[in-house]
C-alpha atoms as a PDB file:
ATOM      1  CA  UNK A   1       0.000   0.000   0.000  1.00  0.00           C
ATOM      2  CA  UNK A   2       1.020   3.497  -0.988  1.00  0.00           C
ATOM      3  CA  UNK A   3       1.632   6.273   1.422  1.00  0.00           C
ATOM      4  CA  UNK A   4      -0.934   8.048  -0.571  1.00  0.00           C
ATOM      5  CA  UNK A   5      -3.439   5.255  -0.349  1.00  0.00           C
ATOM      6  CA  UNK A   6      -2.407   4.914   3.673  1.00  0.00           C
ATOM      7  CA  UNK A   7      -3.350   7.820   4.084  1.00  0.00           C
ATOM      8  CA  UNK A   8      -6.903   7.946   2.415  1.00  0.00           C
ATOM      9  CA  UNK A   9      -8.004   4.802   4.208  1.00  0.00           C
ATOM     10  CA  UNK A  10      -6.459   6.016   7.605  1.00  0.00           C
ATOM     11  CA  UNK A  11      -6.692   9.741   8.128  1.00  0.00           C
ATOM     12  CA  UNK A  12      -6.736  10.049  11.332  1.00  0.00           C
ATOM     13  CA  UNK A  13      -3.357   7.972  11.804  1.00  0.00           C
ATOM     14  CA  UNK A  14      -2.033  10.938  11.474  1.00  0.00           C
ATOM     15  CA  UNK A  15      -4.242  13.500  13.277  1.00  0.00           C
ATOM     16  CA  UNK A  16      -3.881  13.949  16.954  1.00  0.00           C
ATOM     17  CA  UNK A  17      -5.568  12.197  19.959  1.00  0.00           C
ATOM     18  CA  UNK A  18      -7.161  15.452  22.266  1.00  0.00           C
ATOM     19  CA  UNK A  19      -6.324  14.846  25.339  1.00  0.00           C
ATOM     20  CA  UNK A  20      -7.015  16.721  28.559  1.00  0.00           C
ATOM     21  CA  UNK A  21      -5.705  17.828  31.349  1.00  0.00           C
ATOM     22  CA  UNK A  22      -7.248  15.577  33.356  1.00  0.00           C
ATOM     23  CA  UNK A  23      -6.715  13.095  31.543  1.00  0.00           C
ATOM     24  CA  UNK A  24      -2.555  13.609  31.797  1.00  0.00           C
ATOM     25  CA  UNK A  25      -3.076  14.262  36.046  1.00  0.00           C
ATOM     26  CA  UNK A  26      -5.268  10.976  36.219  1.00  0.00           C
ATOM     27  CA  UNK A  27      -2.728   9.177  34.363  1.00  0.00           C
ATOM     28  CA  UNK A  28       0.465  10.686  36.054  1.00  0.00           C
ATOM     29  CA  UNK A  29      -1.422  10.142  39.650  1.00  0.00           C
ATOM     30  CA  UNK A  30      -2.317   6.479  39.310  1.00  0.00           C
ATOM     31  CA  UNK A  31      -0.395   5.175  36.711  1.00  0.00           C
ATOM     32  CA  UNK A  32      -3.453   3.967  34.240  1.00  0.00           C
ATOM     33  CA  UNK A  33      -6.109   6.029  32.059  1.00  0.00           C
ATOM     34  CA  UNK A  34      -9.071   4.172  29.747  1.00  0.00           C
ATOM     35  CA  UNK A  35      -9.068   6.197  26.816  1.00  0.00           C
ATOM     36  CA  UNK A  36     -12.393   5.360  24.238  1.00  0.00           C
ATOM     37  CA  UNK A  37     -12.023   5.776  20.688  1.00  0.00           C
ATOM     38  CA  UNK A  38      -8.425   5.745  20.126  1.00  0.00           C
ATOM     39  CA  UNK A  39      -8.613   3.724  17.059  1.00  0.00           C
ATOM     40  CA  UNK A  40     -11.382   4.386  14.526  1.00  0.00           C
ATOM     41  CA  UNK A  41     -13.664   1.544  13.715  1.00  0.00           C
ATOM     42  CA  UNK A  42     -12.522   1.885   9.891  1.00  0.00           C
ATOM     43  CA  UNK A  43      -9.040   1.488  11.260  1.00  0.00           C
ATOM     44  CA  UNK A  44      -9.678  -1.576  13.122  1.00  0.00           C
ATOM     45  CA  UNK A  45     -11.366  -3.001  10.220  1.00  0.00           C
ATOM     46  CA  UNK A  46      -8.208  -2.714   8.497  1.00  0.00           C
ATOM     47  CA  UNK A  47      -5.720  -4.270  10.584  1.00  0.00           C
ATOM     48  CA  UNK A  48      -7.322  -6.746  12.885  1.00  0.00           C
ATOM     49  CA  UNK A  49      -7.278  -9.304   9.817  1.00  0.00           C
ATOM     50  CA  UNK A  50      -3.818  -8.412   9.028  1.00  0.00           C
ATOM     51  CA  UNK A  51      -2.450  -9.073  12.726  1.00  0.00           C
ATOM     52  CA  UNK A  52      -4.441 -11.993  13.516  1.00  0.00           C
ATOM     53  CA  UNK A  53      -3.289 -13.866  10.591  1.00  0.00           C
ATOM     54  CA  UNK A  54      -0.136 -12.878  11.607  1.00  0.00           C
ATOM     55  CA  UNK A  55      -0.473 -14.600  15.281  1.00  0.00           C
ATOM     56  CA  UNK A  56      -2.333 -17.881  13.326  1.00  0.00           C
ATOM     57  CA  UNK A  57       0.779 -18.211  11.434  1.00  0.00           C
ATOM     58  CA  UNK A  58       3.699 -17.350  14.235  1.00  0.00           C
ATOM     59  CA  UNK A  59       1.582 -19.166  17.312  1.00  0.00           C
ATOM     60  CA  UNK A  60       4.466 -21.260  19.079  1.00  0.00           C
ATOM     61  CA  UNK A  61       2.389 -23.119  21.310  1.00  0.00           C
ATOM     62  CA  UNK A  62       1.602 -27.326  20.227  1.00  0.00           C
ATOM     63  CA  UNK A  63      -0.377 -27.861  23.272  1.00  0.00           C
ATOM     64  CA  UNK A  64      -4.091 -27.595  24.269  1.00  0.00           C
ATOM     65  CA  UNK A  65      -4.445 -24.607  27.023  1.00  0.00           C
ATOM     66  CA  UNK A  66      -4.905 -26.907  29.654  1.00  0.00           C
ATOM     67  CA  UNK A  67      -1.759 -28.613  29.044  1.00  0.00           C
ATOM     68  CA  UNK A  68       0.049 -25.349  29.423  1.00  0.00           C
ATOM     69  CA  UNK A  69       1.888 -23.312  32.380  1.00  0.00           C
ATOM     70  CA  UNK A  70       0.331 -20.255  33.671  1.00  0.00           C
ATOM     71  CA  UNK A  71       2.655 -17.990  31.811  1.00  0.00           C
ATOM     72  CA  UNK A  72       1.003 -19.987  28.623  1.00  0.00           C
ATOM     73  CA  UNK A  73      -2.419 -20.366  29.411  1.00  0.00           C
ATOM     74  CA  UNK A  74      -2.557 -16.662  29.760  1.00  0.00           C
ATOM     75  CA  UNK A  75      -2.297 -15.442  25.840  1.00  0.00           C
ATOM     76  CA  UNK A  76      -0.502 -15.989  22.391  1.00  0.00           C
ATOM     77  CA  UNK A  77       2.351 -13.908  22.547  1.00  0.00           C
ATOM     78  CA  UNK A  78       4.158 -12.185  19.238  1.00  0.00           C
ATOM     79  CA  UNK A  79       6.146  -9.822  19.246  1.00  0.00           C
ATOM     80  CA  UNK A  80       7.328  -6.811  17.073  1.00  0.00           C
ATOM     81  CA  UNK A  81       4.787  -7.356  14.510  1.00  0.00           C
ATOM     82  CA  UNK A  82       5.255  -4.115  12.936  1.00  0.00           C
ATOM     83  CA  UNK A  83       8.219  -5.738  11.373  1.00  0.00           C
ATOM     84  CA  UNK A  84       6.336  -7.707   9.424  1.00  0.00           C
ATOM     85  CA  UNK A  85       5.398  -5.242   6.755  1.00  0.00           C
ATOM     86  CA  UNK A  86       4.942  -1.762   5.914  1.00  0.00           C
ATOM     87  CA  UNK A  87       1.162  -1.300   6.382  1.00  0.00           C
ATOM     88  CA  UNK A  88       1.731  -2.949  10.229  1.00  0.00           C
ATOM     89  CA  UNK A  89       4.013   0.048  10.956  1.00  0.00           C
ATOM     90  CA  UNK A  90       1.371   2.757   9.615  1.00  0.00           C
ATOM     91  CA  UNK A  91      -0.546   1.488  12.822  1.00  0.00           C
ATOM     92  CA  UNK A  92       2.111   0.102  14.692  1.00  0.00           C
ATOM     93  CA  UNK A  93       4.199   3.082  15.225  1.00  0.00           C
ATOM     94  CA  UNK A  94       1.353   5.426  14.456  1.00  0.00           C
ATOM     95  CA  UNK A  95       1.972   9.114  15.368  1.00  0.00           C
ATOM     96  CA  UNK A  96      -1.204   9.510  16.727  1.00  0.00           C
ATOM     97  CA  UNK A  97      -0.428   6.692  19.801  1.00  0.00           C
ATOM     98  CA  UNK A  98       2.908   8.040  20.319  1.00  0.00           C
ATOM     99  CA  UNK A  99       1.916  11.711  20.688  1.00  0.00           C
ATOM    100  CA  UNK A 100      -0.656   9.839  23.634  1.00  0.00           C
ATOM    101  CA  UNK A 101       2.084   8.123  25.039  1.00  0.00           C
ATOM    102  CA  UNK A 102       4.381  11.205  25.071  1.00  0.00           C
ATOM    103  CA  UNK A 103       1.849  13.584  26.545  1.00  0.00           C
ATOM    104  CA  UNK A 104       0.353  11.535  29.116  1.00  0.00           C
ATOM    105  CA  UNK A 105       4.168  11.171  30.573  1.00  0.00           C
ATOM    106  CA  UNK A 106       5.080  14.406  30.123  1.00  0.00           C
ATOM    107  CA  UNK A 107       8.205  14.011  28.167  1.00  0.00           C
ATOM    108  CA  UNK A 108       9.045  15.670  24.806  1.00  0.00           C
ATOM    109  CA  UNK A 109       9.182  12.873  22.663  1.00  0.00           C
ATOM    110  CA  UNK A 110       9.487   8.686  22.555  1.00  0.00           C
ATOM    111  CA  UNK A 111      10.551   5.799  21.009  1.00  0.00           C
ATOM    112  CA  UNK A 112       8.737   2.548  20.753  1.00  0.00           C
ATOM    113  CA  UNK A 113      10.440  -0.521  23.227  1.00  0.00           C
ATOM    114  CA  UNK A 114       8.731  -3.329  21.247  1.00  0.00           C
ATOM    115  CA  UNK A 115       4.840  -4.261  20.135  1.00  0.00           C
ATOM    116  CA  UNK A 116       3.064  -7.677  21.230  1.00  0.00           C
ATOM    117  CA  UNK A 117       0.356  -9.292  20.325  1.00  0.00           C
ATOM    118  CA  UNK A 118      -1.431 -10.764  22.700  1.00  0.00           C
ATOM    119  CA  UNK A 119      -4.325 -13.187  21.944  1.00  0.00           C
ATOM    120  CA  UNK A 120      -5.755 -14.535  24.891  1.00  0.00           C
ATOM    121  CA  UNK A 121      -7.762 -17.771  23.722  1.00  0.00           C
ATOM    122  CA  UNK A 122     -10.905 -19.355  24.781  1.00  0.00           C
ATOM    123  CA  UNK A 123     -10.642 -20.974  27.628  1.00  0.00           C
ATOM    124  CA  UNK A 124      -7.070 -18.923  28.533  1.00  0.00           C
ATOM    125  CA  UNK A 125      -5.961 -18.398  32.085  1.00  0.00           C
ATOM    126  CA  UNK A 126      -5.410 -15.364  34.202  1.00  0.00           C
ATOM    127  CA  UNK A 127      -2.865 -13.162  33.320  1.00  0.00           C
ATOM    128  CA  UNK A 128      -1.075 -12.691  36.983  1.00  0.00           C
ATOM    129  CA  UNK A 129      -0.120  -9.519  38.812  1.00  0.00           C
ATOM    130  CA  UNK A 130       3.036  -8.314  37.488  1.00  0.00           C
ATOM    131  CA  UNK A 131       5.048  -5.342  36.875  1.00  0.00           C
ATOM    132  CA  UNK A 132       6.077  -5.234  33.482  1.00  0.00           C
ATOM    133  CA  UNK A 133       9.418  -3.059  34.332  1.00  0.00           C
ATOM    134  CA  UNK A 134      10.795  -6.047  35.550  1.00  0.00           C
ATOM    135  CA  UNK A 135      12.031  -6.934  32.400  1.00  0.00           C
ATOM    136  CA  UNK A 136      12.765  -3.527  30.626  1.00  0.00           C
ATOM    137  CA  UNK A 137      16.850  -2.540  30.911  1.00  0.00           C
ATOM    138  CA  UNK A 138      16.250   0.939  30.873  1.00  0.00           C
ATOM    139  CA  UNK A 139      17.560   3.531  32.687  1.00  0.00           C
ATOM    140  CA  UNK A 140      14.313   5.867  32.989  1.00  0.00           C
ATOM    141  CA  UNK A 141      10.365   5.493  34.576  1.00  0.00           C
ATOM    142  CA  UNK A 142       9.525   6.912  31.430  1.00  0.00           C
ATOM    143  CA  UNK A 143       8.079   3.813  30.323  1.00  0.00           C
ATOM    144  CA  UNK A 144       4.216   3.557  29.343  1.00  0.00           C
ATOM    145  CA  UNK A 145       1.971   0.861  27.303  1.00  0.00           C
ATOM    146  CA  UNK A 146      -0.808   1.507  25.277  1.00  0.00           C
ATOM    147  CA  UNK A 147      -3.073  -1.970  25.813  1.00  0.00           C
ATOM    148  CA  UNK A 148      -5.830  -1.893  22.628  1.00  0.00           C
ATOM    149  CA  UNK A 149      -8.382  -4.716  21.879  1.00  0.00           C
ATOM    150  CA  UNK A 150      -9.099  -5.304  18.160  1.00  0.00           C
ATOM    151  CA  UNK A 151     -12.462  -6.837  19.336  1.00  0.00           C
ATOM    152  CA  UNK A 152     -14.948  -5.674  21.706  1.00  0.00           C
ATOM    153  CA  UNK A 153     -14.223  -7.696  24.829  1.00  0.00           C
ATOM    154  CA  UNK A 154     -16.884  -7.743  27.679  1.00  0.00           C
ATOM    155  CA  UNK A 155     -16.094  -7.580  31.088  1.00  0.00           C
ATOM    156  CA  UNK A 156     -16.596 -11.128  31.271  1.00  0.00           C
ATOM    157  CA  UNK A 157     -13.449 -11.706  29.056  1.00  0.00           C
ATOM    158  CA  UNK A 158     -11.490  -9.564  31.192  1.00  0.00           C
ATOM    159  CA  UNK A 159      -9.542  -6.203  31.126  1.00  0.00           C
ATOM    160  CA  UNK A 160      -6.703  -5.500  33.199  1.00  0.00           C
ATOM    161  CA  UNK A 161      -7.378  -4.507  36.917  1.00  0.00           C
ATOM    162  CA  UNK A 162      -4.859  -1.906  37.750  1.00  0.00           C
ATOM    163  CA  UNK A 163      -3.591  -1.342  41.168  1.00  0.00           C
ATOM    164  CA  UNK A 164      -3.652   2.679  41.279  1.00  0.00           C
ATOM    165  CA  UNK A 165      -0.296   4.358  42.351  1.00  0.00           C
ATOM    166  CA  UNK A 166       1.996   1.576  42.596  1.00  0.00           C
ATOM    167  CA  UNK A 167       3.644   3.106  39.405  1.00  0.00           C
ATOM    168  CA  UNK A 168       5.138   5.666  42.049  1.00  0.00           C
ATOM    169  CA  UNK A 169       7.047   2.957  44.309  1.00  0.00           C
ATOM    170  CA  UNK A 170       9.154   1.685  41.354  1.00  0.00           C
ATOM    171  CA  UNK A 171      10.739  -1.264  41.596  1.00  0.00           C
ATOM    172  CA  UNK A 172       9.169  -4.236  44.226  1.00  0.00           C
ATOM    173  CA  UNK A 173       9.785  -7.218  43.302  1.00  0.00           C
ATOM    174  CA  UNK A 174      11.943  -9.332  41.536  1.00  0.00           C
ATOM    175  CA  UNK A 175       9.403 -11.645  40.624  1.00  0.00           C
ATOM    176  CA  UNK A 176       8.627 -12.508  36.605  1.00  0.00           C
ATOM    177  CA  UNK A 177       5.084 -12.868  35.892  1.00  0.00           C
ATOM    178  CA  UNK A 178       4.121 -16.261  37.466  1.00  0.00           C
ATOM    179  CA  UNK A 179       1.919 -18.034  40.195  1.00  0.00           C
ATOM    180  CA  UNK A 180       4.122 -16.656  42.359  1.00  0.00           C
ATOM    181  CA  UNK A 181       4.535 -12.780  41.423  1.00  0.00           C
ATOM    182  CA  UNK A 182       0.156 -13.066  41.511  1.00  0.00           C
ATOM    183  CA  UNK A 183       0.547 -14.793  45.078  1.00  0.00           C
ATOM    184  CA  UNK A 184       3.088 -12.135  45.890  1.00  0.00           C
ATOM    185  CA  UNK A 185       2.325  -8.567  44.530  1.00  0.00           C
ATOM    186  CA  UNK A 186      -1.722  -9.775  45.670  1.00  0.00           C
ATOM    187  CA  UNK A 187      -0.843 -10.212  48.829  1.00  0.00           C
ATOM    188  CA  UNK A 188       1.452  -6.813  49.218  1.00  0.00           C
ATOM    189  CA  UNK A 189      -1.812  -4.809  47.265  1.00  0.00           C
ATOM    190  CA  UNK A 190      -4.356  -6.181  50.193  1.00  0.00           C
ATOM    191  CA  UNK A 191      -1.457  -5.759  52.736  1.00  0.00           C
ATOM    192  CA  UNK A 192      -1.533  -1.652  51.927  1.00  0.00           C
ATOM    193  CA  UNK A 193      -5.263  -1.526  50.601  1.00  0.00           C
ATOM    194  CA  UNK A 194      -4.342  -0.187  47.349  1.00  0.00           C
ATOM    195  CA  UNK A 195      -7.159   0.987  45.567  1.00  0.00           C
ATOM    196  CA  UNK A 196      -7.815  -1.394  42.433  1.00  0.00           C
ATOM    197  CA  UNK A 197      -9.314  -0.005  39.337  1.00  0.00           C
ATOM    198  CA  UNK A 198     -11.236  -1.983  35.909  1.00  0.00           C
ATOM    199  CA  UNK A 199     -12.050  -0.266  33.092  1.00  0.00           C
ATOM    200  CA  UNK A 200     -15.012  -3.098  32.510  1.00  0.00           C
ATOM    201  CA  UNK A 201     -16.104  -3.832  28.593  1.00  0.00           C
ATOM    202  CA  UNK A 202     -13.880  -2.188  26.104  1.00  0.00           C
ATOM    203  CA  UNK A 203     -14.572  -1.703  22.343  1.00  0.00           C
ATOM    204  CA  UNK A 204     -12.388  -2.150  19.417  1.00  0.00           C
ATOM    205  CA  UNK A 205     -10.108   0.337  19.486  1.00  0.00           C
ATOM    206  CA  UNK A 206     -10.492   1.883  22.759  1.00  0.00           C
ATOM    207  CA  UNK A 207      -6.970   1.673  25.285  1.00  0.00           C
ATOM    208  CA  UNK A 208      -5.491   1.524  28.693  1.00  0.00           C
ATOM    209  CA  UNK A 209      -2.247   3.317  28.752  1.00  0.00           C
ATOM    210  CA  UNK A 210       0.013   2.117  32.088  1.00  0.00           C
ATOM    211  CA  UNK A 211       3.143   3.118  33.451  1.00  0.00           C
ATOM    212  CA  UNK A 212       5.775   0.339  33.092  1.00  0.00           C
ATOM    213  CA  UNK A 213       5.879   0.153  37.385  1.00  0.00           C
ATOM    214  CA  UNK A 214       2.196   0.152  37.680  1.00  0.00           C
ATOM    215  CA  UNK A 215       1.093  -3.457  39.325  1.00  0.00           C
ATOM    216  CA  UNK A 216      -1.664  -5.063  36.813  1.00  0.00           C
ATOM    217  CA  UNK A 217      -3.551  -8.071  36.217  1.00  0.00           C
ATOM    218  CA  UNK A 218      -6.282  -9.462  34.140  1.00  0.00           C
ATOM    219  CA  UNK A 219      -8.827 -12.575  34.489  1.00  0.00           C
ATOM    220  CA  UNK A 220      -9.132 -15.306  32.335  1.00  0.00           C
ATOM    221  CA  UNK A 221     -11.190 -15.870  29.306  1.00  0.00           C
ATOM    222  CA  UNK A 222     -14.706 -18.070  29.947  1.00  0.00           C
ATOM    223  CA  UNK A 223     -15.588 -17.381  26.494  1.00  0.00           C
ATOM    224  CA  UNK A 224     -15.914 -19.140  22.954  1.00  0.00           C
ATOM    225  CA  UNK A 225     -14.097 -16.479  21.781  1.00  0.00           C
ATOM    226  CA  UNK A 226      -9.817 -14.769  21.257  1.00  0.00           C
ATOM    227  CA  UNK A 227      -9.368 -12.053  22.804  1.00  0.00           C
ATOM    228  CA  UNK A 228      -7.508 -10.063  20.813  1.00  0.00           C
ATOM    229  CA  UNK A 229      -5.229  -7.194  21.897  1.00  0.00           C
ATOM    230  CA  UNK A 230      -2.224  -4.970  20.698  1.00  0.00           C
ATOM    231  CA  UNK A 231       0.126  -3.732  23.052  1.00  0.00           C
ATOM    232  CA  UNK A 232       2.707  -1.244  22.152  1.00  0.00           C
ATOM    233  CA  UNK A 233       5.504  -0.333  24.281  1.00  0.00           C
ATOM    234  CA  UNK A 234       6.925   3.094  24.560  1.00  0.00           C
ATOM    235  CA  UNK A 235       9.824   5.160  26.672  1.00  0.00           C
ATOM    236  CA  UNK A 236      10.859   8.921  26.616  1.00  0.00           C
ATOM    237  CA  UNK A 237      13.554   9.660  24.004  1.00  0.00           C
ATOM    238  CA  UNK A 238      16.951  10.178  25.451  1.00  0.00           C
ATOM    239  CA  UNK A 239      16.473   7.507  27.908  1.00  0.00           C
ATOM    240  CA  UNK A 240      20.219   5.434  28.498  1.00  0.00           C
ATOM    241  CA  UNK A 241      20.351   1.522  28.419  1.00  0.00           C
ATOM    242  CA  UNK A 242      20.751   0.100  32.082  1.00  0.00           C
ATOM    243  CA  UNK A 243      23.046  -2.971  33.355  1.00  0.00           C
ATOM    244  CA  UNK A 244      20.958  -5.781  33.262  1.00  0.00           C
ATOM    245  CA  UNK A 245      20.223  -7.084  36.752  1.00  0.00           C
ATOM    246  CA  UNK A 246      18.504 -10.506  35.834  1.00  0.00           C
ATOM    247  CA  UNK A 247      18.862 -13.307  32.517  1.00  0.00           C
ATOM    248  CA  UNK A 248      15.388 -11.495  32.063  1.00  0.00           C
ATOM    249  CA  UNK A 249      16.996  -7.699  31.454  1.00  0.00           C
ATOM    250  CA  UNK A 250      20.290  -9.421  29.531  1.00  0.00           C
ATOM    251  CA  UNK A 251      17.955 -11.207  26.711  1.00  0.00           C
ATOM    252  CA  UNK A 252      16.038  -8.053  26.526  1.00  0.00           C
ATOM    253  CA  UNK A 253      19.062  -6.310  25.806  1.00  0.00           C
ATOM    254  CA  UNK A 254      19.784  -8.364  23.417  1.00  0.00           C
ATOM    255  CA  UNK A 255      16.632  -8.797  21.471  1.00  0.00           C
ATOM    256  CA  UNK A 256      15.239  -5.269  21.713  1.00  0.00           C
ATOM    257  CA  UNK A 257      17.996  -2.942  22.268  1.00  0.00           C
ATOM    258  CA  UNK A 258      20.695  -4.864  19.966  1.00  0.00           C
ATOM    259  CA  UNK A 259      23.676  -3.133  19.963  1.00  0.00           C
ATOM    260  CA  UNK A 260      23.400  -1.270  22.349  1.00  0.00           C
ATOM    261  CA  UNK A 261      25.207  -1.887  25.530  1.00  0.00           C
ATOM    262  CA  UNK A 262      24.624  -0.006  29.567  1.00  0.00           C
ATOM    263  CA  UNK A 263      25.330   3.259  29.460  1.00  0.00           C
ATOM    264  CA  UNK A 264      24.747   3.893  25.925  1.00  0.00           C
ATOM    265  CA  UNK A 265      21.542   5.997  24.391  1.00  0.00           C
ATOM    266  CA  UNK A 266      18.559   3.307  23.743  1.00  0.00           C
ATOM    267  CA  UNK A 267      18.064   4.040  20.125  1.00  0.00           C
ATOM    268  CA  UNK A 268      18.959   0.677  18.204  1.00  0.00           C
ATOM    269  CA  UNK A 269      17.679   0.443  14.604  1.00  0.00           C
ATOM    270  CA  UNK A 270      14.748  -1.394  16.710  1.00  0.00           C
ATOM    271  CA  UNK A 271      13.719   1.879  18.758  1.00  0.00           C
ATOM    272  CA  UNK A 272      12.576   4.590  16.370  1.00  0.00           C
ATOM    273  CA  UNK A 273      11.873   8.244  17.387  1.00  0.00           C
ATOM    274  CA  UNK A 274       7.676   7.958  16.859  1.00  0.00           C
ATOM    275  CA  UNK A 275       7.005  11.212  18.324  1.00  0.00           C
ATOM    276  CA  UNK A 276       8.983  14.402  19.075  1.00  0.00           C
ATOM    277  CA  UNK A 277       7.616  17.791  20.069  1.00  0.00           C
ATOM    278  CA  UNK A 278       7.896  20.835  18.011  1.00  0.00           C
ATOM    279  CA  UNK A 279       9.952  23.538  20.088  1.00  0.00           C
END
């Protein structure tokens, strides 16, 4: 598809998201925001197809749910998709998400970490509490994801549950997403009666946004039908690769920051500038 052609089918790609300032002091106060309309229906209709042929065709797993671990009863996982092809970065690394990303942090501009997406199949387990900063060797809390169904999903299905402010305490514990970080980071939220927030039923192309600290979980699916989300991962421009502290942060490294090593800026060929704000 043409650039031209791009952007007849998908004007609003390229127009901006307005947000508020409430919306930025919700967001920078507990860590999460639900955001409606995000993606247009028209755009949906456009790239849904694309992406879920793309997770038919690069699913890993070769046994039934049930059969599975918790980290793989929880979803389908691919990631980078917008590698795949030209029209998957028009939506991918879309201007219009970045700019969202950028402004609800604060920062002047950002670069995208990696996509996923994650398909969360009938009969799919929880998804436990977690922090996803766990994993990320970067040197910043400038980190934020943009979560985006490509199907209306009921609250039945399950969005995340957020656990509003823990964004602020950084780093608690070294746990990777598992039976035992849920055990764990459940026990420390009803410990300190953090506030929990769900968003409920989402359409197609609504989105959380959540800070890469923020504690989050999401049920599992009791439906006949994939739940289908996008993910995209962003962090503010100018941010420095950190020394890995776990075999977690040291294949990260490798996979989405190649080439670059501690100290150095994150911008691999893997970490383009999406969004940067005029002066």
């Amino acid at each position: 598809m043409s650039e031209k052609t791009n952007e007849k089918r998908l004007p609003e790609l390229g127009e901006d998201y307005l947000l508020d300032r409430g919306n930025i002091e919700a967001y920078q106060r507990d860590g999460h925001i639900f955001l409606k309309g995000v993606a247009s229906e028209a755009v949906i209709n456009v790239y849904e197809p694309m992406i879920s042929d793309l997770v038919k065709e690069l699913n890993y797993h070769d046994k039934p749910v049930s059969e599975r671990d918790t980290y793989g009863k929880a979803f389908i996982q691919i990631s980078n998709v917008w590698r795949q092809s030209e029209q998957l970065q028009a939506f991918i690394l879309g201007r219009r998400f970045a700019k969202i990303a950028a402004d609800l942090m604060g920062v002047s501009g950002v670069r995208i970490y990696h996509d996923q997406a994650l398909f969360k199949e009938p009969g799919g387990g929880h998804t436990p509490w977690h922090q996803d900063q766990i994993y990320w060797p970067l040197d910043t809390k400038n980190t934020i994801t943009m979560w985006m169904p490509l199907v209306p999903i009921s609250a039945e299905v399950g969005t995340m549950t957020f656990a509003s402010g823990t964004h602020a305490l950084g780093y608690v514990s070294k746990q990777e997403i598992s039976d035992e970080s849920h055990k764990t980071l459940g026990q420390f939220i009803e410990a300190r009666s953090i506030p929990q927030a769900n968003y409920g039923a989402m359409a197609a192309g609504d989105a959380t946004f959540h800070a890469g600290w923020t504690m989050h979980a999401a049920p599992g699916n009791p439906t006949d039908h994939m739940r289908k989300v996008i993910t995209v991962i962003y962090f503010a421009d100018g941010t420095r690769a950190a020394e890995p502290e776990s075999k977690a942060q040291a294949s990260d490294l490798t996979h989405w920051l190649p080439g670059c090593q501690p100290g150095d800026l994150a911008a691999s060929p893997l970490n383009p500038l999406l969004y940067e704000r005029d002066c």
